[in-house]
N, C-alpha and C. Protein backbone atom coordinates (compact mmCIF):
# COMPACT_ATOMS: atom_id res chain seq x y z
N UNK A 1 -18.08 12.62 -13.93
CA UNK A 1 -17.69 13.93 -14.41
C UNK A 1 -16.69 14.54 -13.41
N UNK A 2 -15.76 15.00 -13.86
CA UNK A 2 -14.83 15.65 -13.19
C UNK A 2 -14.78 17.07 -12.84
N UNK A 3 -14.66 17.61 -11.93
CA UNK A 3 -14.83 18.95 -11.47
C UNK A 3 -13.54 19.65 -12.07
N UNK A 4 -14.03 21.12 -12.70
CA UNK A 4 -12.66 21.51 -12.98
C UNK A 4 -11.39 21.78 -11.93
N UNK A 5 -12.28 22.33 -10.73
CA UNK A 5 -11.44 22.82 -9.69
C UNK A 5 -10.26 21.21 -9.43
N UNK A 6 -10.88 20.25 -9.53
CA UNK A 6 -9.87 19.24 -9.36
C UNK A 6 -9.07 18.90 -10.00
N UNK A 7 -9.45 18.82 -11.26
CA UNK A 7 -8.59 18.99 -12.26
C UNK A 7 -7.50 19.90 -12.65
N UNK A 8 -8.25 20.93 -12.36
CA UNK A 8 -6.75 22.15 -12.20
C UNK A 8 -5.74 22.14 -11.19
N UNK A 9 -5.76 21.31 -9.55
CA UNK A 9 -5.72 21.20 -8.35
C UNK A 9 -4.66 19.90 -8.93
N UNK A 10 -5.01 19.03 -9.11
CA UNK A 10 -4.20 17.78 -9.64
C UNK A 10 -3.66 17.34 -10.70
N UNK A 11 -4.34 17.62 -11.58
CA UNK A 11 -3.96 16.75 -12.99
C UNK A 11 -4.34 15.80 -13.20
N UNK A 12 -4.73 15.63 -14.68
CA UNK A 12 -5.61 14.90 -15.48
C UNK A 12 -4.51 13.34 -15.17
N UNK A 13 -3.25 13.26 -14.91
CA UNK A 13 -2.70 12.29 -15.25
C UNK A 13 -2.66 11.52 -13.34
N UNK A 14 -2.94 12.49 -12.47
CA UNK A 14 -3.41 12.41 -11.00
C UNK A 14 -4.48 11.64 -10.75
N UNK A 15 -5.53 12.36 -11.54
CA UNK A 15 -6.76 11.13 -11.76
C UNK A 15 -7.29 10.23 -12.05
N UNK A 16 -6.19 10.10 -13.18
CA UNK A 16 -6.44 8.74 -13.61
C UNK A 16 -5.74 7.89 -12.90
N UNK A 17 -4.75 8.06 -11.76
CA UNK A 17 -4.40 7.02 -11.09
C UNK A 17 -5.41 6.67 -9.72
N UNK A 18 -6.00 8.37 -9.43
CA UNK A 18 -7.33 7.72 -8.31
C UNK A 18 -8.29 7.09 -9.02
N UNK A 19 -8.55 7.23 -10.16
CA UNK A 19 -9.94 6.01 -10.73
C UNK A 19 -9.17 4.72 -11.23
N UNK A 20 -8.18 4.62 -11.31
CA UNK A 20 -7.69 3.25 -11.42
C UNK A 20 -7.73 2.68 -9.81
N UNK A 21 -6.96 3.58 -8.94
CA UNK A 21 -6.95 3.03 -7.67
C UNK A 21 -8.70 2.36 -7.03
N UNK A 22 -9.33 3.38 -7.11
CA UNK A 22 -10.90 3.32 -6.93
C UNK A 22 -11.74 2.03 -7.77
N UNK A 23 -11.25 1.80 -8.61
CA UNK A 23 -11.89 0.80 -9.13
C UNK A 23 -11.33 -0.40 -8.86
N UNK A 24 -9.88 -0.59 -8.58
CA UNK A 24 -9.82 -1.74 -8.10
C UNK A 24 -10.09 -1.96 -6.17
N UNK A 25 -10.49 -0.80 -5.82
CA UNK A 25 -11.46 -1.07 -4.13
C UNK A 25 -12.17 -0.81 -4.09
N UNK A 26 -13.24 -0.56 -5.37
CA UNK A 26 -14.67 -0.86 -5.45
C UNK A 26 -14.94 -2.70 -5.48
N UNK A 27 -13.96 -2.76 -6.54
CA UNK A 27 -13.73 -4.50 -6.97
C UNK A 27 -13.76 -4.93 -5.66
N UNK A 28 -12.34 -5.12 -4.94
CA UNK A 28 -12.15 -5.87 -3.72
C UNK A 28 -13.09 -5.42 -2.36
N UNK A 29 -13.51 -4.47 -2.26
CA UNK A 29 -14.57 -4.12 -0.94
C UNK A 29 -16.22 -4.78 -1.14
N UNK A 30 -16.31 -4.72 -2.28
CA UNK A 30 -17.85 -5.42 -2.57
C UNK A 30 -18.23 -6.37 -2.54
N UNK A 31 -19.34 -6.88 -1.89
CA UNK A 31 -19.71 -8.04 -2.19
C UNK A 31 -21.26 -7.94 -2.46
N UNK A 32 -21.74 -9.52 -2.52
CA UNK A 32 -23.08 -9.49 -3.10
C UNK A 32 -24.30 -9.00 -3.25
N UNK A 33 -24.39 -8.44 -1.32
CA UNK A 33 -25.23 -7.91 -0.64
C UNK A 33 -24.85 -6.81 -0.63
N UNK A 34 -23.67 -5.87 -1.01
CA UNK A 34 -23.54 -4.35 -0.63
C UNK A 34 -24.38 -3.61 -0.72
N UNK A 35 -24.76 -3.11 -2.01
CA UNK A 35 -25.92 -2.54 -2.32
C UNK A 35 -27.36 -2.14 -1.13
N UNK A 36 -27.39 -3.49 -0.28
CA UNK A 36 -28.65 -3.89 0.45
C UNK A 36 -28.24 -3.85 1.81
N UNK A 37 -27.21 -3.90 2.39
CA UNK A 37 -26.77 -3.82 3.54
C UNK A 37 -26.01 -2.55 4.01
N UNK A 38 -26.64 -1.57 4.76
CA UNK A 38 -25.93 -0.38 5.11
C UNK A 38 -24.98 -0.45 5.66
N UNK A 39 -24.19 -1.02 6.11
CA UNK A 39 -23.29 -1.25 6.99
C UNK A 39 -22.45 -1.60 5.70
N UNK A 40 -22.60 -2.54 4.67
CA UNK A 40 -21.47 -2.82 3.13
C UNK A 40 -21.18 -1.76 2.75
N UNK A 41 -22.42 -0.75 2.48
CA UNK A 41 -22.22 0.45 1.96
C UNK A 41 -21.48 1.36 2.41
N UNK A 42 -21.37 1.35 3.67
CA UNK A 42 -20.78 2.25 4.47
C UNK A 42 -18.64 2.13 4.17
N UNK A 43 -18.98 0.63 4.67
CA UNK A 43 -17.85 0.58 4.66
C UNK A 43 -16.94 0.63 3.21
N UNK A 44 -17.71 0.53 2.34
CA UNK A 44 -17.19 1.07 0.53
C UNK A 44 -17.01 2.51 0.75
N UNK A 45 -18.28 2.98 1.00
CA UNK A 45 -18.03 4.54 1.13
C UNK A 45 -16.53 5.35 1.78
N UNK A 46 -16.55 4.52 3.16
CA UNK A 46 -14.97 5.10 3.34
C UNK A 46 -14.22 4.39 2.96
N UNK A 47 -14.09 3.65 2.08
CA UNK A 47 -12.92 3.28 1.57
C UNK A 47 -12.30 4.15 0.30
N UNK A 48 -13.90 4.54 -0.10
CA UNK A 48 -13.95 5.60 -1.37
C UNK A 48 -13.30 7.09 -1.22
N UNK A 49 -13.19 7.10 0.15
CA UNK A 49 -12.93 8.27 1.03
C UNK A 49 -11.47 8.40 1.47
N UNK A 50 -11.17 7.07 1.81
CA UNK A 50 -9.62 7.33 1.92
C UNK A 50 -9.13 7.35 0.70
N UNK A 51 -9.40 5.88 0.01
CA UNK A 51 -8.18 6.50 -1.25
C UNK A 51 -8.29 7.93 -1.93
N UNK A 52 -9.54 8.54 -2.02
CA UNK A 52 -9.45 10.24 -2.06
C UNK A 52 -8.55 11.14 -1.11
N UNK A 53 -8.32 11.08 -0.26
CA UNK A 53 -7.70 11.48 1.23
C UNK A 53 -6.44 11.21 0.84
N UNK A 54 -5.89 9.92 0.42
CA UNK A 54 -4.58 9.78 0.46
C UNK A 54 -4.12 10.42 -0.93
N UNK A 55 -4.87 10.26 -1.74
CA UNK A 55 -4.23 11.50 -3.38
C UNK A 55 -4.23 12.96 -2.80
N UNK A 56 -4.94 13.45 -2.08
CA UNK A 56 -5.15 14.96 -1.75
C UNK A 56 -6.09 15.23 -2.47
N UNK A 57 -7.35 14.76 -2.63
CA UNK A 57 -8.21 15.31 -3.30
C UNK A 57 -8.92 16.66 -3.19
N UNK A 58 -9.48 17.22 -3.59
CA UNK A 58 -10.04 18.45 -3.06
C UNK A 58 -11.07 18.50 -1.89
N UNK A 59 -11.06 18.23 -0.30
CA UNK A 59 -11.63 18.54 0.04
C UNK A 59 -13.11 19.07 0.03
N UNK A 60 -13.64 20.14 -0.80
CA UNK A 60 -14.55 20.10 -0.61
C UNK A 60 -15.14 20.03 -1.60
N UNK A 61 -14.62 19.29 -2.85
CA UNK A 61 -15.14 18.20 -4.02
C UNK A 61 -15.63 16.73 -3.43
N UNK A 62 -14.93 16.44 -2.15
CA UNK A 62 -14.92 14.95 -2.01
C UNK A 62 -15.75 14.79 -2.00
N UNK A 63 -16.78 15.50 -1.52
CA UNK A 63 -18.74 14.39 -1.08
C UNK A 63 -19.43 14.12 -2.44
N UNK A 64 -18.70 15.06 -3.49
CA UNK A 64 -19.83 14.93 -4.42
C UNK A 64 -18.87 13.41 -5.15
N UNK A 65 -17.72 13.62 -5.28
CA UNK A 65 -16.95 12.71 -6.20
C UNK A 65 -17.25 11.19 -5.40
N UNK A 66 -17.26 10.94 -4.17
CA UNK A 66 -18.05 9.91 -3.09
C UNK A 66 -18.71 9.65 -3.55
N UNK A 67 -20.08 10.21 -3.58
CA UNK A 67 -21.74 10.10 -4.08
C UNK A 67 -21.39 9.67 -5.83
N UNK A 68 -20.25 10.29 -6.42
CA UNK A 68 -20.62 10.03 -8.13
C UNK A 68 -19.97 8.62 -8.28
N UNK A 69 -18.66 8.28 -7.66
CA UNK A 69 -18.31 6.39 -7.25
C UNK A 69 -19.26 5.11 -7.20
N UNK A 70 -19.72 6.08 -5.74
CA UNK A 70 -20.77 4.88 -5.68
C UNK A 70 -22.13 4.53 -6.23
N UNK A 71 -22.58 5.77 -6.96
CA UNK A 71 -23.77 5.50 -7.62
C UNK A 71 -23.24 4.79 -9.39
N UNK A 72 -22.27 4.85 -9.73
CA UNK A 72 -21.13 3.93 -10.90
C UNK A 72 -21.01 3.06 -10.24
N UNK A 73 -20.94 2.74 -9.38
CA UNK A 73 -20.53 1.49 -8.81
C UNK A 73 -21.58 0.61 -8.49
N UNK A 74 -22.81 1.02 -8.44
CA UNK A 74 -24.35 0.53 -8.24
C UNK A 74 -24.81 0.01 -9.47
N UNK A 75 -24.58 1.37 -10.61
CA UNK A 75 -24.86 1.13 -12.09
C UNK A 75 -24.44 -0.11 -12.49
N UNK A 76 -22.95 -0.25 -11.98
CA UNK A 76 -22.02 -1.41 -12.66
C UNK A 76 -22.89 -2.64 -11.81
N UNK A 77 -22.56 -2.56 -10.94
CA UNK A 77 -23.15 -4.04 -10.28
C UNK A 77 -24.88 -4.23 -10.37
N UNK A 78 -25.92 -3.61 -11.07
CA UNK A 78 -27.04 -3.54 -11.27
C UNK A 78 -26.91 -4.13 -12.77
N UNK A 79 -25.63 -3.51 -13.95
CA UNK A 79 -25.52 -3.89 -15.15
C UNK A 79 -24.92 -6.28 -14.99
N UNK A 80 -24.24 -6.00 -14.05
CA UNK A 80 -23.77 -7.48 -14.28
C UNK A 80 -25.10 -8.41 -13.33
N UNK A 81 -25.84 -8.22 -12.97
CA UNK A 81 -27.02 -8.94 -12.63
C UNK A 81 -28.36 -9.30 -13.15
N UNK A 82 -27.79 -8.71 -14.74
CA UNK A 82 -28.81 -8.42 -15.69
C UNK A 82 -29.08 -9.58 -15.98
């Protein structure tokens, strides 16, 4: 879900290039064990963090839009282990 404040802040056509960007370094940062290894997680997390950082995201949207990535990103890799 998208926050309005970001949305008004960037543009709808802004975002869709950070969730394209984001999904393909969810893809390439993950591996098997992420999920289970804090240290995998971590290092997804800031990765989730810069490419936010480098769009200009809203600051003090980022923790929640962080937290909403990677728990989609759990979903997804919990759905392909089915």
């Amino acid at each position: 879900m998208v926050n309005k404040s970001a949305r008004e802040l960037i543009g709808n056509e802004k975002l869709m290039i950070i969730a394209k960007e984001l999904v393909e370094m969810v893809k390439k940062s993950t591996t098997i064990d992420w999920m289970i290894r804090q240290s995998a997680k971590d290092k997804v997390k800031l990765a989730v963090k810069r490419v936010l950082r480098i769009h200009k995201y809203p600051p003090d949207d980022e923790p929640r839009a962080t937290e909403t990535v990677l728990e989609q990103a759990e979903l997804h890799a919990a759905e392909l282990n089915l």
